[in-house]
C-alpha atoms as a PDB file:
ATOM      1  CA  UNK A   1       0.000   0.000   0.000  1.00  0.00           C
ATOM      2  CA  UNK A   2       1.447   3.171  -1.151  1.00  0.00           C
ATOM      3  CA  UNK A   3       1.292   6.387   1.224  1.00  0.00           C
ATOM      4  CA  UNK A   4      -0.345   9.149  -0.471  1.00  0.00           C
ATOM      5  CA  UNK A   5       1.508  11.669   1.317  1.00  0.00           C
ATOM      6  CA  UNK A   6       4.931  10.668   0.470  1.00  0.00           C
ATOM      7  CA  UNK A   7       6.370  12.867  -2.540  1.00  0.00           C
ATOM      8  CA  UNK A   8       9.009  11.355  -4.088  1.00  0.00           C
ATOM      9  CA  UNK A   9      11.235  14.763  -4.671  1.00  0.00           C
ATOM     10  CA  UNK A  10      11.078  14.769  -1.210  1.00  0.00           C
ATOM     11  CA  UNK A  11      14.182  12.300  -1.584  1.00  0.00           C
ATOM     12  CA  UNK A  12      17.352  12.320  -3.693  1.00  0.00           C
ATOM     13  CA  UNK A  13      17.057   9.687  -6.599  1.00  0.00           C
ATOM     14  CA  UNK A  14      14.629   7.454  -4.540  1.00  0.00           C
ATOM     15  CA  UNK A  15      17.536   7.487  -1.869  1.00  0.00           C
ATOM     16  CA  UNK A  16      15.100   8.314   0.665  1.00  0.00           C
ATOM     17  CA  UNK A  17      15.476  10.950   4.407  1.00  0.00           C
ATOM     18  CA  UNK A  18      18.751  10.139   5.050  1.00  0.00           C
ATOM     19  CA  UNK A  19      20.906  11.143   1.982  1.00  0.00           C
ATOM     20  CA  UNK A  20      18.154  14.177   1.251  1.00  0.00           C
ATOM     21  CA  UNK A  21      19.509  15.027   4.708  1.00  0.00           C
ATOM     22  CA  UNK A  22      23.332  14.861   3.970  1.00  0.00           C
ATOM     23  CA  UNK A  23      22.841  16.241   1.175  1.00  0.00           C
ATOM     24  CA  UNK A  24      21.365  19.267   2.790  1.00  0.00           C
ATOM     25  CA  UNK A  25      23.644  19.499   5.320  1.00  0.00           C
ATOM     26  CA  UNK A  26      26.484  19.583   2.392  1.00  0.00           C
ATOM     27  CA  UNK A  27      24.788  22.679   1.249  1.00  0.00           C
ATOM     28  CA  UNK A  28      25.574  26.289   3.175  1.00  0.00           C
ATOM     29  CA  UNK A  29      24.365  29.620   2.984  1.00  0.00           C
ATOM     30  CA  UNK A  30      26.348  32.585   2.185  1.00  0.00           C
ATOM     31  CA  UNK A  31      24.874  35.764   1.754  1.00  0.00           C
ATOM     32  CA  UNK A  32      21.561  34.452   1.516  1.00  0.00           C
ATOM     33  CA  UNK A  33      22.203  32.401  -1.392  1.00  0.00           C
ATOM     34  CA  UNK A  34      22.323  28.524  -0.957  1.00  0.00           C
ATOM     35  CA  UNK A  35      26.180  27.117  -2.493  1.00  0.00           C
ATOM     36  CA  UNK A  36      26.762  23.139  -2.639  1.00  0.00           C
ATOM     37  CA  UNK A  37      29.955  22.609  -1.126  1.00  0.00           C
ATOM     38  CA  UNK A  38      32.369  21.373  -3.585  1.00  0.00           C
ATOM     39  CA  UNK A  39      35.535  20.257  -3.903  1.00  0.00           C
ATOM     40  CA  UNK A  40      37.512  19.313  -7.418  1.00  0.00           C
ATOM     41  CA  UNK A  41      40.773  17.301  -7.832  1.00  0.00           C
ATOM     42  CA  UNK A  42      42.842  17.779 -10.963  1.00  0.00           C
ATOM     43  CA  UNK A  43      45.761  14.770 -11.323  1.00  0.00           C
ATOM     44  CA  UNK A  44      48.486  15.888 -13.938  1.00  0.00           C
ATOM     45  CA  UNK A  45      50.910  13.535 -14.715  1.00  0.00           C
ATOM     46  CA  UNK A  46      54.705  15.309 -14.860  1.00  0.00           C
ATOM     47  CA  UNK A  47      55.473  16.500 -18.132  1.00  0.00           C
ATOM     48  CA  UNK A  48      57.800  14.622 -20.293  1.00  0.00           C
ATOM     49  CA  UNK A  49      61.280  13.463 -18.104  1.00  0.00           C
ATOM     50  CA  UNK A  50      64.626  13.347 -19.803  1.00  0.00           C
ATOM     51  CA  UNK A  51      64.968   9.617 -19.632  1.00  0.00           C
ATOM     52  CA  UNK A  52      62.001   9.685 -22.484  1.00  0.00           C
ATOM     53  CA  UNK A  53      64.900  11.511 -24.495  1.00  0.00           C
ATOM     54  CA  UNK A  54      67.483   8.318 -23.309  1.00  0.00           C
ATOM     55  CA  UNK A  55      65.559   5.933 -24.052  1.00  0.00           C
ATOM     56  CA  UNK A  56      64.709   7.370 -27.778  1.00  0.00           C
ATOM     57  CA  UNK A  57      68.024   8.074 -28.401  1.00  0.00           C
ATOM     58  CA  UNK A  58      69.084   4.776 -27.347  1.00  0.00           C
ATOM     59  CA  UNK A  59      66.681   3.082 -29.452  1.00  0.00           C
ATOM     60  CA  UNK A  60      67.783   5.175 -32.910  1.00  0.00           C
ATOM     61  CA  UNK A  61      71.592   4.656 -31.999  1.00  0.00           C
ATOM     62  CA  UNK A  62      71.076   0.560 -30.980  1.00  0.00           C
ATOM     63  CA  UNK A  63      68.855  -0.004 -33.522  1.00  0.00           C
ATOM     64  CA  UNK A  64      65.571  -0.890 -31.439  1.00  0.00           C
ATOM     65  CA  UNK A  65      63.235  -2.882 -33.191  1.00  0.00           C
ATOM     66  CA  UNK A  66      65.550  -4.499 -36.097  1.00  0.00           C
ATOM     67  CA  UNK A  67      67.081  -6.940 -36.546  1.00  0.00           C
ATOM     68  CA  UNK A  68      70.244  -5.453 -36.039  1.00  0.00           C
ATOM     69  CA  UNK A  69      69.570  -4.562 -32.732  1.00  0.00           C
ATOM     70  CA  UNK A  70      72.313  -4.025 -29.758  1.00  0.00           C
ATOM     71  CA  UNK A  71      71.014  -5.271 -26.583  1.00  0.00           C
ATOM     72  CA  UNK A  72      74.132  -4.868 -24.598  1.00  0.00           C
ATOM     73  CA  UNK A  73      74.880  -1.283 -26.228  1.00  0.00           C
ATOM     74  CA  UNK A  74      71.512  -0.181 -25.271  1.00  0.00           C
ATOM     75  CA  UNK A  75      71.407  -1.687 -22.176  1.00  0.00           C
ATOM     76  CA  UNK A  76      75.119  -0.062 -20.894  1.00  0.00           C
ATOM     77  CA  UNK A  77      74.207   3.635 -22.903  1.00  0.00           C
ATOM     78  CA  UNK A  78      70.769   3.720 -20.542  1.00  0.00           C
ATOM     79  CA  UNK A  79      72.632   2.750 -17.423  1.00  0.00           C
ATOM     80  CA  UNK A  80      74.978   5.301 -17.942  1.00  0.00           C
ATOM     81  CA  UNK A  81      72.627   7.729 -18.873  1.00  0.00           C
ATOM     82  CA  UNK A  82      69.702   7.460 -17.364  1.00  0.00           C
ATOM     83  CA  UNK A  83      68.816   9.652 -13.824  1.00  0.00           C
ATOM     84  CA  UNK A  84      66.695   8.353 -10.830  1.00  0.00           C
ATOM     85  CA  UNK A  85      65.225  11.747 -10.454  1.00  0.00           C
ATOM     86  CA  UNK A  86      65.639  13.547 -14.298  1.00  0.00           C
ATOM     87  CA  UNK A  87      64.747  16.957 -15.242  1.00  0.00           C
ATOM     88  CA  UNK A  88      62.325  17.449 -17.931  1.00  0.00           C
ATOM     89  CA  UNK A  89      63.051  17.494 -21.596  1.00  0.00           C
ATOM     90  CA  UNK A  90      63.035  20.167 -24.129  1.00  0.00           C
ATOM     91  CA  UNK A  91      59.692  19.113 -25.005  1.00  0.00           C
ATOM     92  CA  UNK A  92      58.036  18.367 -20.987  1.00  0.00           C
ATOM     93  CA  UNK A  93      59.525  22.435 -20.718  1.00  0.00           C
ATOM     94  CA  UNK A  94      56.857  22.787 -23.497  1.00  0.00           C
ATOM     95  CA  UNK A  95      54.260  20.495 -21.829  1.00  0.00           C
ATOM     96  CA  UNK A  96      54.664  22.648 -18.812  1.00  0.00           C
ATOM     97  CA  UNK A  97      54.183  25.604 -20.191  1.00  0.00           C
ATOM     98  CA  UNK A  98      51.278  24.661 -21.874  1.00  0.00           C
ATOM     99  CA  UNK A  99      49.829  23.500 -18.567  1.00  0.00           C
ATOM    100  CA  UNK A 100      50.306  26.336 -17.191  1.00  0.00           C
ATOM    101  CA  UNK A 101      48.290  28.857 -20.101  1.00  0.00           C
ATOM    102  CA  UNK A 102      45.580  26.482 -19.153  1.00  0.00           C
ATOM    103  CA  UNK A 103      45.940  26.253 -15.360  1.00  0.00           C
ATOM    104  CA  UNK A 104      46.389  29.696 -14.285  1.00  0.00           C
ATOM    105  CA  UNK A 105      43.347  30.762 -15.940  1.00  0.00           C
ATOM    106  CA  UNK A 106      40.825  28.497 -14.165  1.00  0.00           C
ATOM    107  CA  UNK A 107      42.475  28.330 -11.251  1.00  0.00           C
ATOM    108  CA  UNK A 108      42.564  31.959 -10.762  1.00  0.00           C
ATOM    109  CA  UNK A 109      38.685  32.210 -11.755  1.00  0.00           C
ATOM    110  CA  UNK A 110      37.386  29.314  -9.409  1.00  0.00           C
ATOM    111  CA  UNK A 111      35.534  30.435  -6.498  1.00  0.00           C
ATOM    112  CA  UNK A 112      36.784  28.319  -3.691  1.00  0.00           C
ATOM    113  CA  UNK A 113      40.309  29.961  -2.417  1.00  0.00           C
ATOM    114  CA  UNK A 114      42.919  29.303  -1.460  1.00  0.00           C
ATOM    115  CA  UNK A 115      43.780  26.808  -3.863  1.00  0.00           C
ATOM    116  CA  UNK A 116      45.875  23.542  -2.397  1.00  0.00           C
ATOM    117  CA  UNK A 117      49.015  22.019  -5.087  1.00  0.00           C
ATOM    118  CA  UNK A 118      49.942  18.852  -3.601  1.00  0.00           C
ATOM    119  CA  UNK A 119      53.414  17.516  -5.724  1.00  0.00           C
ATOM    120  CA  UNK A 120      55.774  15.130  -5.304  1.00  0.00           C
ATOM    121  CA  UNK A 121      59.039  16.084  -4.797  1.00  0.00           C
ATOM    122  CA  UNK A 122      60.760  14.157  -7.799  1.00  0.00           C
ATOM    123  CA  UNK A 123      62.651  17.202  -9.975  1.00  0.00           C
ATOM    124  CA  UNK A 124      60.321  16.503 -12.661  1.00  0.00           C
ATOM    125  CA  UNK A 125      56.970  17.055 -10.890  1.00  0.00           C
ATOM    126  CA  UNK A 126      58.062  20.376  -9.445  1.00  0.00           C
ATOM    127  CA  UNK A 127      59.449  21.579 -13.119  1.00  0.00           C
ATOM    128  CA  UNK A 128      56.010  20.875 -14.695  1.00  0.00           C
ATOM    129  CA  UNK A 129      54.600  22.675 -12.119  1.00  0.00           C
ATOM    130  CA  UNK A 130      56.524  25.522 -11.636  1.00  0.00           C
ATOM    131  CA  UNK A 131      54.927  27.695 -14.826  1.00  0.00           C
ATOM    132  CA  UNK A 132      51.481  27.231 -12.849  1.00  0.00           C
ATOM    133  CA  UNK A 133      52.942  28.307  -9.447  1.00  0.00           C
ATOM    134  CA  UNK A 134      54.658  32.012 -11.270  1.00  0.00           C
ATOM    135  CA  UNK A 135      51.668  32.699 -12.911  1.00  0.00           C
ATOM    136  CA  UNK A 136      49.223  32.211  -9.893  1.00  0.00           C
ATOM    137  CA  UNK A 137      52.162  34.206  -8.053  1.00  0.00           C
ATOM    138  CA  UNK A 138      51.930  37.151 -10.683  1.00  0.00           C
ATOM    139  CA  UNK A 139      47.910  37.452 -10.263  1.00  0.00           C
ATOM    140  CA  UNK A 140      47.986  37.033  -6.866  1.00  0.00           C
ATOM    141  CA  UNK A 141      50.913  39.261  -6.228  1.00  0.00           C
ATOM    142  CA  UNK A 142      49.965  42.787  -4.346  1.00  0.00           C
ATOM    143  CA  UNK A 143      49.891  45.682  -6.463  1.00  0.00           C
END
């Protein structure tokens, strides 16, 4: 038997009292207007490293993928040039500008402040996001 006086907008997706009420207690009033809190997470992956560069230079001078391939050569050039904790390329400097013409712009603009860069502190992560951090520094700078 179905009870006439229940309204089914009452509750969230059919969810029922309890989420209508978390969801309501999510929301808060500023000014007299009614804001959902909100949160977002952007990931970015570091921009291209300078092993990339190694390893395509080792596979052009050892011949990766023919026949004539040199294991050993490749093998002993990548040891000896590859880093545990590598700079970005020419091309991740690129990347990380190009992150940064897009970052800047809507991070500046979003409403919730201040705004929270977690990184890791590999040389690569903190190049690709250094661009980002001098042109949030330049808005936010006082005048």
């Amino acid at each position: 038997m179905s009870d006439a006086s229940h309204d089914p907008k009452d509750s969230i997706d059919g969810a029922g009292d309890s989420t209508k009420k978390a969801a309501e207690a999510a929301e808060t009033t500023t000014l007299g207007c009614s804001v959902l809190a909100s949160i977002k997470v952007k990931m970015i992956r570091h921009a291209e490293s300078a092993n990339n560069t190694v390893y395509r230079d080792a596979r052009y001078i050892y011949r990766g993928g023919t026949p004539e391939y040199d294991d050993k050569g490749w093998n002993q050039y990548v040891a000896t040039h590859r880093s545990s904790d590598p700079s970005i390329s020419e091309t991740g400097k690129l990347q990380a500008q190009n992150l940064a013409k897009y970052l800047v712009p809507h991070l500046s603009n979003q409403a919730s402040q201040p705004i929270q860069i977690i990184t890791s502190p590999m040389r690569r992560t903190l190049e690709t996001i250094r661009p980002t951090l001098h042109g949030l520094a330049k808005i936010n700078a006082p005048a």
